[in-house]
PDB file of N, CA and C in Angstrom:
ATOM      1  N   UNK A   1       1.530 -10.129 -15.789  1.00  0.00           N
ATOM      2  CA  UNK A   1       2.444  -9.785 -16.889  1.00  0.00           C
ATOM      3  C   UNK A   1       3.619 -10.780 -16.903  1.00  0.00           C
ATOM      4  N   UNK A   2       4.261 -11.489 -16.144  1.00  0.00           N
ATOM      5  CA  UNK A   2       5.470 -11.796 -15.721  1.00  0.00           C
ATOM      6  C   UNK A   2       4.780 -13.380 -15.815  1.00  0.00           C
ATOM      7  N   UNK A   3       3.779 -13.851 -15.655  1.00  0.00           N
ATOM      8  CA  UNK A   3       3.514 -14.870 -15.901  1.00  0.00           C
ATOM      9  C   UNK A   3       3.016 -15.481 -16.983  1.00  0.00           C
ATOM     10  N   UNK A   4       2.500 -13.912 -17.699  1.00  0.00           N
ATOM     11  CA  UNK A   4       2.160 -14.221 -19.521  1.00  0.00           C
ATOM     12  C   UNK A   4       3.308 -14.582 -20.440  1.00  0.00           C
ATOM     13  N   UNK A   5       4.924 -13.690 -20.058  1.00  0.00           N
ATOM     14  CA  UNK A   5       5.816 -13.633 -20.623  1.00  0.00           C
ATOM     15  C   UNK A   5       6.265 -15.184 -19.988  1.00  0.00           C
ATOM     16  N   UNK A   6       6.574 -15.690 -18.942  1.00  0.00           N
ATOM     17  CA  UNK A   6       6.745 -16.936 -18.706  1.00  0.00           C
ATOM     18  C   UNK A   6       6.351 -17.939 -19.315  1.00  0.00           C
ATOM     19  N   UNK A   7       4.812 -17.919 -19.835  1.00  0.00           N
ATOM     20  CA  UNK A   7       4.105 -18.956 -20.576  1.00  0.00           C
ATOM     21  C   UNK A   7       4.258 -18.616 -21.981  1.00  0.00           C
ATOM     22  N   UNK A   8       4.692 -17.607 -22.279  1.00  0.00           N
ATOM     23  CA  UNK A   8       5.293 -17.189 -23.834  1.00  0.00           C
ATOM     24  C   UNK A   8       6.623 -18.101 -24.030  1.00  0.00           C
ATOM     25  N   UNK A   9       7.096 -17.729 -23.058  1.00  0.00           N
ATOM     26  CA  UNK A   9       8.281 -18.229 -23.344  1.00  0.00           C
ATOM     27  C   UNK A   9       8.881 -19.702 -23.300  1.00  0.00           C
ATOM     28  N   UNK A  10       7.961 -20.596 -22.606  1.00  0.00           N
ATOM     29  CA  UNK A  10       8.096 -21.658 -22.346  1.00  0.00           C
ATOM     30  C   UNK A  10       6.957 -22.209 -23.612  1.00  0.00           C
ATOM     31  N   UNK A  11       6.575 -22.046 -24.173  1.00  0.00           N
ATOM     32  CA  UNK A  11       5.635 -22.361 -25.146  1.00  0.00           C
ATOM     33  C   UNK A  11       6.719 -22.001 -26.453  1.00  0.00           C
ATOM     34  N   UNK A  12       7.246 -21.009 -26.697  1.00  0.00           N
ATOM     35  CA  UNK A  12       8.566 -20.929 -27.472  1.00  0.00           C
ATOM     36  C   UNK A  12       9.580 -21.768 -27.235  1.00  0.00           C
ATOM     37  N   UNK A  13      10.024 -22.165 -26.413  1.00  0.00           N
ATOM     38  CA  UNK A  13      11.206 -22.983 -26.149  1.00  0.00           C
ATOM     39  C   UNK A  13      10.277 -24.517 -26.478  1.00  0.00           C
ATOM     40  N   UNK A  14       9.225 -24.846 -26.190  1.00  0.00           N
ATOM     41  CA  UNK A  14       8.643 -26.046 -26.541  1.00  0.00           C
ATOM     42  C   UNK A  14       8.348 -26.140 -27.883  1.00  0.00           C
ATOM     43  N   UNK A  15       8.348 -24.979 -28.799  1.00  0.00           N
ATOM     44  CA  UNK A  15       7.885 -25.102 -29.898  1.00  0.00           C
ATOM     45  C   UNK A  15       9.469 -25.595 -30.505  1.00  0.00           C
ATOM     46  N   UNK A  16      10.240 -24.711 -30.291  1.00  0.00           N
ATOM     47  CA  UNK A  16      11.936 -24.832 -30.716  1.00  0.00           C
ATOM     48  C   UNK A  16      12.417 -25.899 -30.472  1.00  0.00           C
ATOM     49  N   UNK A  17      12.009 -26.739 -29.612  1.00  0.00           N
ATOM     50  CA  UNK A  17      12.582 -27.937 -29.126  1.00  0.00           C
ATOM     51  C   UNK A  17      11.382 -28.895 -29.865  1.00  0.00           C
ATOM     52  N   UNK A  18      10.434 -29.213 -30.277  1.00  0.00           N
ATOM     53  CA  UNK A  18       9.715 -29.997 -31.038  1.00  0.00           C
ATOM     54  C   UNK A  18      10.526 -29.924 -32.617  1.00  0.00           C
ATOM     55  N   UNK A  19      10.625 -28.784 -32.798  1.00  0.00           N
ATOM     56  CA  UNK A  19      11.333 -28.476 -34.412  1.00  0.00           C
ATOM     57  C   UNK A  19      12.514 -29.146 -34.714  1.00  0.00           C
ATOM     58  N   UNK A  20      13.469 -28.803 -33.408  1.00  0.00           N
ATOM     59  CA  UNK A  20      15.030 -29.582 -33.800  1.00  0.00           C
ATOM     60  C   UNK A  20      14.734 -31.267 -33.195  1.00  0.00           C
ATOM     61  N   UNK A  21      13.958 -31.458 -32.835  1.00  0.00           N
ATOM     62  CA  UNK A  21      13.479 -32.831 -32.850  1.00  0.00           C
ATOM     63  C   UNK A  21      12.817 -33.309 -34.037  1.00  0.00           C
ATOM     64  N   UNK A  22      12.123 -32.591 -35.075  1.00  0.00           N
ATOM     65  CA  UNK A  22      11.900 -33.242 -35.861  1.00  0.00           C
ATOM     66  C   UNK A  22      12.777 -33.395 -37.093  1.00  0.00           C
ATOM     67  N   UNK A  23      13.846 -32.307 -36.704  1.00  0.00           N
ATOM     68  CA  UNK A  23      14.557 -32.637 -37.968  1.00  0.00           C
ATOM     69  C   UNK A  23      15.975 -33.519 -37.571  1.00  0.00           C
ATOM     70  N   UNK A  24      15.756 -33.964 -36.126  1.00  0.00           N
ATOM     71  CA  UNK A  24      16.996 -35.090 -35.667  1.00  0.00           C
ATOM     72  C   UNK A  24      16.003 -36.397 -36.520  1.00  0.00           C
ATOM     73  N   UNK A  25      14.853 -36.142 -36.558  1.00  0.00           N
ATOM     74  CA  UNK A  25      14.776 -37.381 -36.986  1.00  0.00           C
ATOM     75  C   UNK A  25      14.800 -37.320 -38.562  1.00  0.00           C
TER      76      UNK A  25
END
């Protein structure tokens, strides 16, 4: 459980961080 929510969440933060990267560019 604790490692599903881990990989949720780090897959969210990678998605969020691809996004404001694409609109720096």
């Amino acid at each position: 459980m604790s490692f599903s929510k881990t990989t949720s969440l780090a897959s969210l933060a990678l998605t969020g961080l691809f996004v404001v990267f694409k609109f720096a560019l």
